[in-house]
Protein backbone atom coordinates (compact mmCIF):
# COMPACT_ATOMS: atom_id res chain seq x y z
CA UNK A 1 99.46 98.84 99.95
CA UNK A 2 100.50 97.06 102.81
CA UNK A 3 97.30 98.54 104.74
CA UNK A 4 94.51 96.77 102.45
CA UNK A 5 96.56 93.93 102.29
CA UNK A 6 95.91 93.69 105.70
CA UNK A 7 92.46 94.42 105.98
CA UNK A 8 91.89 92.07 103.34
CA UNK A 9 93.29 90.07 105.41
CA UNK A 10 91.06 90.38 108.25
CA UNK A 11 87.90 90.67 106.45
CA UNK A 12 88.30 86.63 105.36
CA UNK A 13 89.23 86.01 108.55
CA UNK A 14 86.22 86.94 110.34
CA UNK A 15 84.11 85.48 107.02
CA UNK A 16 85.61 82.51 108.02
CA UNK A 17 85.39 82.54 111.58
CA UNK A 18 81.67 83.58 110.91
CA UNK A 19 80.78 80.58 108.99
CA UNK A 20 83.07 78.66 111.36
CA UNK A 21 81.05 79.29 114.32
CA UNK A 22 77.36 78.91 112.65
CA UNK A 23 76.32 82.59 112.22
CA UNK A 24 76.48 82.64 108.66
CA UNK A 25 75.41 80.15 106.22
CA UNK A 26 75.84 80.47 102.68
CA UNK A 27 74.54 78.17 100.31
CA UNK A 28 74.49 77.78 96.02
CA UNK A 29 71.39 77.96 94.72
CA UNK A 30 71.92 78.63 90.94
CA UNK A 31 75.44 77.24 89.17
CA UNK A 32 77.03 79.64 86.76
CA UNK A 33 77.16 79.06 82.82
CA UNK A 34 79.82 80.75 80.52
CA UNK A 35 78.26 83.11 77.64
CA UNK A 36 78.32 81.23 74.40
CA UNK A 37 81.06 82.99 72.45
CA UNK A 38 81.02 83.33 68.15
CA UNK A 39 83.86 84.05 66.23
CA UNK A 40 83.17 85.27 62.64
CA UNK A 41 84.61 87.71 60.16
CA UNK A 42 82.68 90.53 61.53
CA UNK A 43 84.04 90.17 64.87
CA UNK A 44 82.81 88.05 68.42
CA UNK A 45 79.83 87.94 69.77
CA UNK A 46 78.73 87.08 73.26
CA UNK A 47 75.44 85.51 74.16
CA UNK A 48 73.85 84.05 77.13
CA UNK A 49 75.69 83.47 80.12
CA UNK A 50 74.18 83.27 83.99
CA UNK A 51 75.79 84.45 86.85
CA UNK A 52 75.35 81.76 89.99
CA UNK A 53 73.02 83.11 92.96
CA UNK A 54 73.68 82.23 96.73
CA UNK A 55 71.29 82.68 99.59
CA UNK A 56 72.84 83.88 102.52
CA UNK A 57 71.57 83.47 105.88
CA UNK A 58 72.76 85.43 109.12
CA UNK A 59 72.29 84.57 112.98
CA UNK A 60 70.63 87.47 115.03
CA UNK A 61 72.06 89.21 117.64
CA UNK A 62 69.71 89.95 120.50
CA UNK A 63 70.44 92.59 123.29
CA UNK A 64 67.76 92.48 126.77
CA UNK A 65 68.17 92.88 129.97
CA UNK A 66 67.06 90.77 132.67
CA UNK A 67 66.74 90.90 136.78
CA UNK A 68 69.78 89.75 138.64
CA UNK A 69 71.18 89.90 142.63
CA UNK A 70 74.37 91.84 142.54
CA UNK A 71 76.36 92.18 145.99
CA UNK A 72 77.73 95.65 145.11
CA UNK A 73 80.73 97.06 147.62
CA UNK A 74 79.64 99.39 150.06
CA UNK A 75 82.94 102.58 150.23
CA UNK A 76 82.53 103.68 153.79
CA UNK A 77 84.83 107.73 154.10
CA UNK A 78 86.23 108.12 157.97
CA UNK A 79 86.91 111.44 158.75
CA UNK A 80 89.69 111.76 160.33
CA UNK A 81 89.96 112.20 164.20
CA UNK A 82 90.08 115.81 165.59
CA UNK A 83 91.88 114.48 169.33
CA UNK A 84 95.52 115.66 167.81
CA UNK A 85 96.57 116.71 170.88
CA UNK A 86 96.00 113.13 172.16
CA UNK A 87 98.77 111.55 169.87
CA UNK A 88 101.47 110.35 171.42
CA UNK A 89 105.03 112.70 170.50
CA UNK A 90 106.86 109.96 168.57
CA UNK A 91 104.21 109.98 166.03
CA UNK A 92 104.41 113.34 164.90
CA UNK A 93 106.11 114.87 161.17
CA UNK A 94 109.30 116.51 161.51
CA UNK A 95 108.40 119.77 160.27
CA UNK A 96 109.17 120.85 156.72
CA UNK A 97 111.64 123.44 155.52
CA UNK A 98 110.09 125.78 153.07
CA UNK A 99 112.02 128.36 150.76
């Protein structure tokens, strides 16, 4: 319950923020008019009636592409040096104790 509560929820939300923001317009065109209603001995009868009409209109969305100048990074791999022998003594890994 508590789940379409909240979808309900959002779903006026973003109506709102929709016709907030100029992407959707909605606008009355036709007014609504209540059935005329008869009450006799034989029972009620309903007549007549019109539901009101709205005419919606929607923004577009538009997806391109387009030419641009992008500086992209440049990833540059060293290898490592191979003069190990060269390297002074104090710089050198203890050597690990395996079991």
């Amino acid at each position: 319950m508590r789940a379409i509560l909240l979808v309900l929820i959002l779903a006026v939300v973003a109506i709102i923020i929709a016709i907030a923001s100029g992407f959707l317009d909605i606008s009355q065109v036709r007014g609504a008019r209540a059935p005329d209603i008869d009450a006799n001995r034989s029972g009620v009868t309903a007549s007549g009636g019109q539901a009101p009409a709205f005419d919606v209109e929607t923004g577009s969305v538009s997806v391109g592409t387009r030419d641009a100048n992008v500086k992209v990074p440049e990833l540059r791999v060293n290898p490592p040096a191979n003069d190990t022998a060269a390297a002074p003594a104090g710089n050198q890994a203890a050597p690990v104790n395996q079991m």
